[in-house]
PDB file of N, CA and C in Angstrom:
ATOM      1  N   UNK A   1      89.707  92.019 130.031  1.00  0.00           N
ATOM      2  CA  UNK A   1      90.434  93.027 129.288  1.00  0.00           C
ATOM      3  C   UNK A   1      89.788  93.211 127.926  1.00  0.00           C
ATOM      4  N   UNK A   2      89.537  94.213 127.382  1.00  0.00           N
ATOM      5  CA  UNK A   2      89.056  94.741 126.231  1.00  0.00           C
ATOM      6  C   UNK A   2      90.520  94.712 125.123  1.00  0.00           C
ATOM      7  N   UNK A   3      89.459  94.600 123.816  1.00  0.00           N
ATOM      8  CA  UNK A   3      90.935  94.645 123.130  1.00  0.00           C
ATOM      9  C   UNK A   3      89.885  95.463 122.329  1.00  0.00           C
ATOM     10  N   UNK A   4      91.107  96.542 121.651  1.00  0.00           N
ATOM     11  CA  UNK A   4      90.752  97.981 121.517  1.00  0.00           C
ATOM     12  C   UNK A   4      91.085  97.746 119.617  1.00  0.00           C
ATOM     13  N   UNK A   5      90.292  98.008 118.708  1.00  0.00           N
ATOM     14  CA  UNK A   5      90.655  97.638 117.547  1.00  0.00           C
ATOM     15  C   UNK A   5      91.385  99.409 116.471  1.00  0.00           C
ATOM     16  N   UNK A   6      91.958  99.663 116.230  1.00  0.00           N
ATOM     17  CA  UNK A   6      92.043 100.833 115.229  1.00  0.00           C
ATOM     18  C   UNK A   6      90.999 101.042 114.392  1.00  0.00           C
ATOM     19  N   UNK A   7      90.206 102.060 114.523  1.00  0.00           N
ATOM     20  CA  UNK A   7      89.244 102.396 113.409  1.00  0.00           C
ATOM     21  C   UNK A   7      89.668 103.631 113.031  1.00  0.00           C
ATOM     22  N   UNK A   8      90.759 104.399 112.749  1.00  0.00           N
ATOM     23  CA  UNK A   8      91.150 105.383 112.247  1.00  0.00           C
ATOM     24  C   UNK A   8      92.144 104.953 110.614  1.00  0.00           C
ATOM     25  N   UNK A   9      92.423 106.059 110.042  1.00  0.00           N
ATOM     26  CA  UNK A   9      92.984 106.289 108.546  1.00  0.00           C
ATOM     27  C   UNK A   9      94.142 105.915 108.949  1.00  0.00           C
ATOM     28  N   UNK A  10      95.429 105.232 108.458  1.00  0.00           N
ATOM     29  CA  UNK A  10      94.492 104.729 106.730  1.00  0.00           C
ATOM     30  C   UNK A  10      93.882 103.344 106.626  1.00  0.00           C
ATOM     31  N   UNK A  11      92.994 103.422 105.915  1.00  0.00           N
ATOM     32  CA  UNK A  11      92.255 101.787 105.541  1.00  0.00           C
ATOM     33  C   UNK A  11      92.977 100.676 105.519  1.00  0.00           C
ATOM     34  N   UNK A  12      92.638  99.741 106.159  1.00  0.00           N
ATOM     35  CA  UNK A  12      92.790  98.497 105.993  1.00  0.00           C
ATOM     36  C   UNK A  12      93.298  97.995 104.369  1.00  0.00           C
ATOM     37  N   UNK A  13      92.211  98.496 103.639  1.00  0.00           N
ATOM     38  CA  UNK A  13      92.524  98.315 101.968  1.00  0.00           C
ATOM     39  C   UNK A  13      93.215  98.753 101.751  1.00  0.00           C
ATOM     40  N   UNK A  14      94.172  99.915 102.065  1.00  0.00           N
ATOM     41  CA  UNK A  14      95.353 100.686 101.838  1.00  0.00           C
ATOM     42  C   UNK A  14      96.599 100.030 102.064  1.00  0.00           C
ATOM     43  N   UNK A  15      96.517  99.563 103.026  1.00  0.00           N
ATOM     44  CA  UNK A  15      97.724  98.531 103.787  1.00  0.00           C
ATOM     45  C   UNK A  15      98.203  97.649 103.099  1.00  0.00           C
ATOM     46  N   UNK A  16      96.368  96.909 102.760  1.00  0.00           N
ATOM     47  CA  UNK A  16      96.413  95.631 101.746  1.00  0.00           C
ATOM     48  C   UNK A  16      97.229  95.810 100.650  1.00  0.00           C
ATOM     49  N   UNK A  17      96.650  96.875  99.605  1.00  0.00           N
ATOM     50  CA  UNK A  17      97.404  97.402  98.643  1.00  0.00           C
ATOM     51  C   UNK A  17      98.571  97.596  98.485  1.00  0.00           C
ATOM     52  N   UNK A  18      99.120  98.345  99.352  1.00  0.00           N
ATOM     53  CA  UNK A  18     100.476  98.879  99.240  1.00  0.00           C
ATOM     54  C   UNK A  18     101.578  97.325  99.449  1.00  0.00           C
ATOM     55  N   UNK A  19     100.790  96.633 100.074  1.00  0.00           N
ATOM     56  CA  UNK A  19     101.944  95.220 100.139  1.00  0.00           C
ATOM     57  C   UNK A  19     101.688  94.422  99.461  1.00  0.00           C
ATOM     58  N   UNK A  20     100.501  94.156  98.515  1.00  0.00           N
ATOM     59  CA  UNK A  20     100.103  93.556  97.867  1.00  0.00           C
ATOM     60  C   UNK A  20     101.086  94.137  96.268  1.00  0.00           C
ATOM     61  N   UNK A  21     101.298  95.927  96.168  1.00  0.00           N
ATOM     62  CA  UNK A  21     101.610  96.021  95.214  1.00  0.00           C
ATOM     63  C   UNK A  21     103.417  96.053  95.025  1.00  0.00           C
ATOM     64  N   UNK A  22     103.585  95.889  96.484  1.00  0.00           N
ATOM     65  CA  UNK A  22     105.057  95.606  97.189  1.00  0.00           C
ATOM     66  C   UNK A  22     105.766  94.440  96.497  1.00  0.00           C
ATOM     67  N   UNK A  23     104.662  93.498  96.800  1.00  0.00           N
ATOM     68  CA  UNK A  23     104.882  91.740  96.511  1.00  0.00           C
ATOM     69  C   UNK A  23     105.092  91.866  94.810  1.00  0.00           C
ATOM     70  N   UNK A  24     104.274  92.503  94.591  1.00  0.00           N
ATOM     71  CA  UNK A  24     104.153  92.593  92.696  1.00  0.00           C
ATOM     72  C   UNK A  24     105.638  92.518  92.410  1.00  0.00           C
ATOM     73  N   UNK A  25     106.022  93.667  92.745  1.00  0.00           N
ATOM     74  CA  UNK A  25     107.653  94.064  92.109  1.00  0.00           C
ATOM     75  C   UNK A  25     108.684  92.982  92.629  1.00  0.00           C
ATOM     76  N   UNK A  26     108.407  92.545  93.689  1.00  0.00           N
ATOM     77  CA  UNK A  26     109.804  92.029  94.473  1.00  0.00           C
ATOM     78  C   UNK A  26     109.438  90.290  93.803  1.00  0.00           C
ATOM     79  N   UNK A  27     108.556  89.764  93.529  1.00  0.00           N
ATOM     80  CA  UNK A  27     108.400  88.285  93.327  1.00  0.00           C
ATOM     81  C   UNK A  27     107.253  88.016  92.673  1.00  0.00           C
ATOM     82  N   UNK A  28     105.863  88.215  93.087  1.00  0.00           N
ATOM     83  CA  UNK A  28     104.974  87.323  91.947  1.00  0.00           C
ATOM     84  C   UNK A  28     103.809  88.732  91.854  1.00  0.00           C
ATOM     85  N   UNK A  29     102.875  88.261  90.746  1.00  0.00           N
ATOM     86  CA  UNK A  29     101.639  88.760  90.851  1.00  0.00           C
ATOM     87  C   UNK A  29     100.524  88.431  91.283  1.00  0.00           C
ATOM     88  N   UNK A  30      99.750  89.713  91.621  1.00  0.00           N
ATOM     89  CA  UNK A  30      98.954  89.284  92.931  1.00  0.00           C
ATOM     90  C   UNK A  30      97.834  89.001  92.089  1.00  0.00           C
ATOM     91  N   UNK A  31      97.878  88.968  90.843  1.00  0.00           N
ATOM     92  CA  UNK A  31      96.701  88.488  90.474  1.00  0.00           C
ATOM     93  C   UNK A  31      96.548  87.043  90.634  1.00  0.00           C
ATOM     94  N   UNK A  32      97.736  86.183  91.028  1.00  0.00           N
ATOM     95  CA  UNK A  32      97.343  84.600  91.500  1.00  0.00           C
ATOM     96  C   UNK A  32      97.329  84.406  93.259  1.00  0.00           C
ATOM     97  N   UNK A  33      96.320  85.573  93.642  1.00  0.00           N
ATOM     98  CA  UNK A  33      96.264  85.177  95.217  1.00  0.00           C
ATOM     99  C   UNK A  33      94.322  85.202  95.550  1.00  0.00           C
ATOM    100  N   UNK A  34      94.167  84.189  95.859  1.00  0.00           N
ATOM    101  CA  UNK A  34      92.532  83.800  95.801  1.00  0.00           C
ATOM    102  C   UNK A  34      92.058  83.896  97.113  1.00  0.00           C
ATOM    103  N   UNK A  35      92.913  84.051  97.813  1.00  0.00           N
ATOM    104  CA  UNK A  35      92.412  84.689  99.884  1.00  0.00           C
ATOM    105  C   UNK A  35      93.169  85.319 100.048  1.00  0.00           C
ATOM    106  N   UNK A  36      92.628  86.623 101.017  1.00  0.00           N
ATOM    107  CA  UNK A  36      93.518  87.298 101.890  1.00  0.00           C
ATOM    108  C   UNK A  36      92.701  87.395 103.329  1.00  0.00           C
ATOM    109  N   UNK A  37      93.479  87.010 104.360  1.00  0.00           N
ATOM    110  CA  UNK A  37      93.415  87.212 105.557  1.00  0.00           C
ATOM    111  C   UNK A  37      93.913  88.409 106.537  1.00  0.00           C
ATOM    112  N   UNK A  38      93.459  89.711 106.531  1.00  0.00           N
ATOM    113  CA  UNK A  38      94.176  90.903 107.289  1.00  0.00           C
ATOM    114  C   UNK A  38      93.328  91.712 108.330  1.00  0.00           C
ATOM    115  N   UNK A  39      94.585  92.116 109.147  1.00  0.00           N
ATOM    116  CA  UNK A  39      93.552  92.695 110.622  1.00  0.00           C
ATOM    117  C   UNK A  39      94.540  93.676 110.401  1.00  0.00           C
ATOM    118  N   UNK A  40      93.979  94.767 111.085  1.00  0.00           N
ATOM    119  CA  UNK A  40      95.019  96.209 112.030  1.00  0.00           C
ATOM    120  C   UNK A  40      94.891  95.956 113.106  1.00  0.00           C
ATOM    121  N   UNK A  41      95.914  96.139 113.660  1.00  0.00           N
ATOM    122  CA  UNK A  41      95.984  96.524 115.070  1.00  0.00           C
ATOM    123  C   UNK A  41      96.637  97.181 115.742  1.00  0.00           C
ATOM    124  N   UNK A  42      97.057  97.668 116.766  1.00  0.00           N
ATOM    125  CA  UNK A  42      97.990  98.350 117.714  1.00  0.00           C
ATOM    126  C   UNK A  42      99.276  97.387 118.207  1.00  0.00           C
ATOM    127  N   UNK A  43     100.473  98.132 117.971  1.00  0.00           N
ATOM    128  CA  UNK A  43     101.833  97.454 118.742  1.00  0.00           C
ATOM    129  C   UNK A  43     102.931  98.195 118.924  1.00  0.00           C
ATOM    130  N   UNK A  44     103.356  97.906 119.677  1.00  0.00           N
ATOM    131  CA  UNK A  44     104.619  98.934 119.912  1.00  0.00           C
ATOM    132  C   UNK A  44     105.493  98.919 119.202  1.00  0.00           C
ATOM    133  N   UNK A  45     105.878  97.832 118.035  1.00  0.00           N
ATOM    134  CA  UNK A  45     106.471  97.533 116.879  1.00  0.00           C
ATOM    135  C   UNK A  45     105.991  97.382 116.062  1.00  0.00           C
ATOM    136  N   UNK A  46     105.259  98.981 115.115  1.00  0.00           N
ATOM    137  CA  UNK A  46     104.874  98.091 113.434  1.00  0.00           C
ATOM    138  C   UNK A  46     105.438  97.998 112.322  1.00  0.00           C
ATOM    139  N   UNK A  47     105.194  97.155 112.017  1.00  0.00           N
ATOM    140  CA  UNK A  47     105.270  95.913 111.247  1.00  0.00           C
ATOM    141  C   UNK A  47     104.397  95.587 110.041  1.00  0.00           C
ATOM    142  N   UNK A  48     104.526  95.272 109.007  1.00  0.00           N
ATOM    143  CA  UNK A  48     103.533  93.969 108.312  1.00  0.00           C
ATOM    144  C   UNK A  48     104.187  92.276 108.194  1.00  0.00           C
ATOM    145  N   UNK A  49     103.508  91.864 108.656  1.00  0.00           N
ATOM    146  CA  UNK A  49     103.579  89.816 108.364  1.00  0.00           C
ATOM    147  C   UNK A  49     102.756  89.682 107.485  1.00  0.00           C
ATOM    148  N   UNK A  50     103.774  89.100 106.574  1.00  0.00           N
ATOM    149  CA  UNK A  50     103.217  88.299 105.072  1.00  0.00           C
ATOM    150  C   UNK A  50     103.157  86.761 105.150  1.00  0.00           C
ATOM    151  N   UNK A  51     102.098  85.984 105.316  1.00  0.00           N
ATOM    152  CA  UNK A  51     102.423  84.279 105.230  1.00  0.00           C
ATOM    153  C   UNK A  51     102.003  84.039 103.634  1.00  0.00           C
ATOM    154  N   UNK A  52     102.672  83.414 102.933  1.00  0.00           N
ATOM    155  CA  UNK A  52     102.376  82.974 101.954  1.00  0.00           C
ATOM    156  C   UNK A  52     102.572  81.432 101.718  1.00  0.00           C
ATOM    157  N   UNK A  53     100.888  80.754 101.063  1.00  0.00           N
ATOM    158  CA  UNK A  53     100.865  79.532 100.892  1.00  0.00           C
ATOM    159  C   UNK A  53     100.853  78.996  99.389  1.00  0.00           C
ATOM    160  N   UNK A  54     101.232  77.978  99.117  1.00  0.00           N
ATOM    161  CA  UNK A  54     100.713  77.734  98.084  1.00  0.00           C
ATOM    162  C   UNK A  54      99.397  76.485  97.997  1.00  0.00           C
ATOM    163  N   UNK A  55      98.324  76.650  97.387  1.00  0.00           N
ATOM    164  CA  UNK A  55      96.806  76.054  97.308  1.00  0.00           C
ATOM    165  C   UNK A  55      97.405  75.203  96.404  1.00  0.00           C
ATOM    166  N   UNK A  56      97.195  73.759  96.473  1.00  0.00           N
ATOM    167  CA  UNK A  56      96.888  72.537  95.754  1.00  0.00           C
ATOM    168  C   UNK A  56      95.868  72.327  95.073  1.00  0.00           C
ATOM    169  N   UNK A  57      95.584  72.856  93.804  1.00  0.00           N
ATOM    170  CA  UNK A  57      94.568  72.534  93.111  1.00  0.00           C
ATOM    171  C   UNK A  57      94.341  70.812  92.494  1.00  0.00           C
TER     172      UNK A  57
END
């Protein structure tokens, strides 16, 4: 089985953004986030999933 990825609008970076600038208002700033991990994909329910960790320096 092939798995079929979205390469159409809107960007990936767009997505990022908009929840990234989501997170801003509702709880912290994203200027203390040092990875991001994100895919698009296809589902019959969308959605965004946010995991948030905190790094042990």
């Amino acid at each position: 089985m092939q798995i079929v990825k979205p390469a159409l609008k809107p960007d990936i970076d767009n997505y990022t953004k908009a929840v990234l600038d989501g997170l801003k208002k509702a709880w912290f700033d994203d200027g203390q986030i040092v990875e991001i991990h994100a895919t698009k994909d296809y589902d019959e329910q969308p959605r965004v999933e946010v995991t948030i960790e905190k790094i042990n320096s």
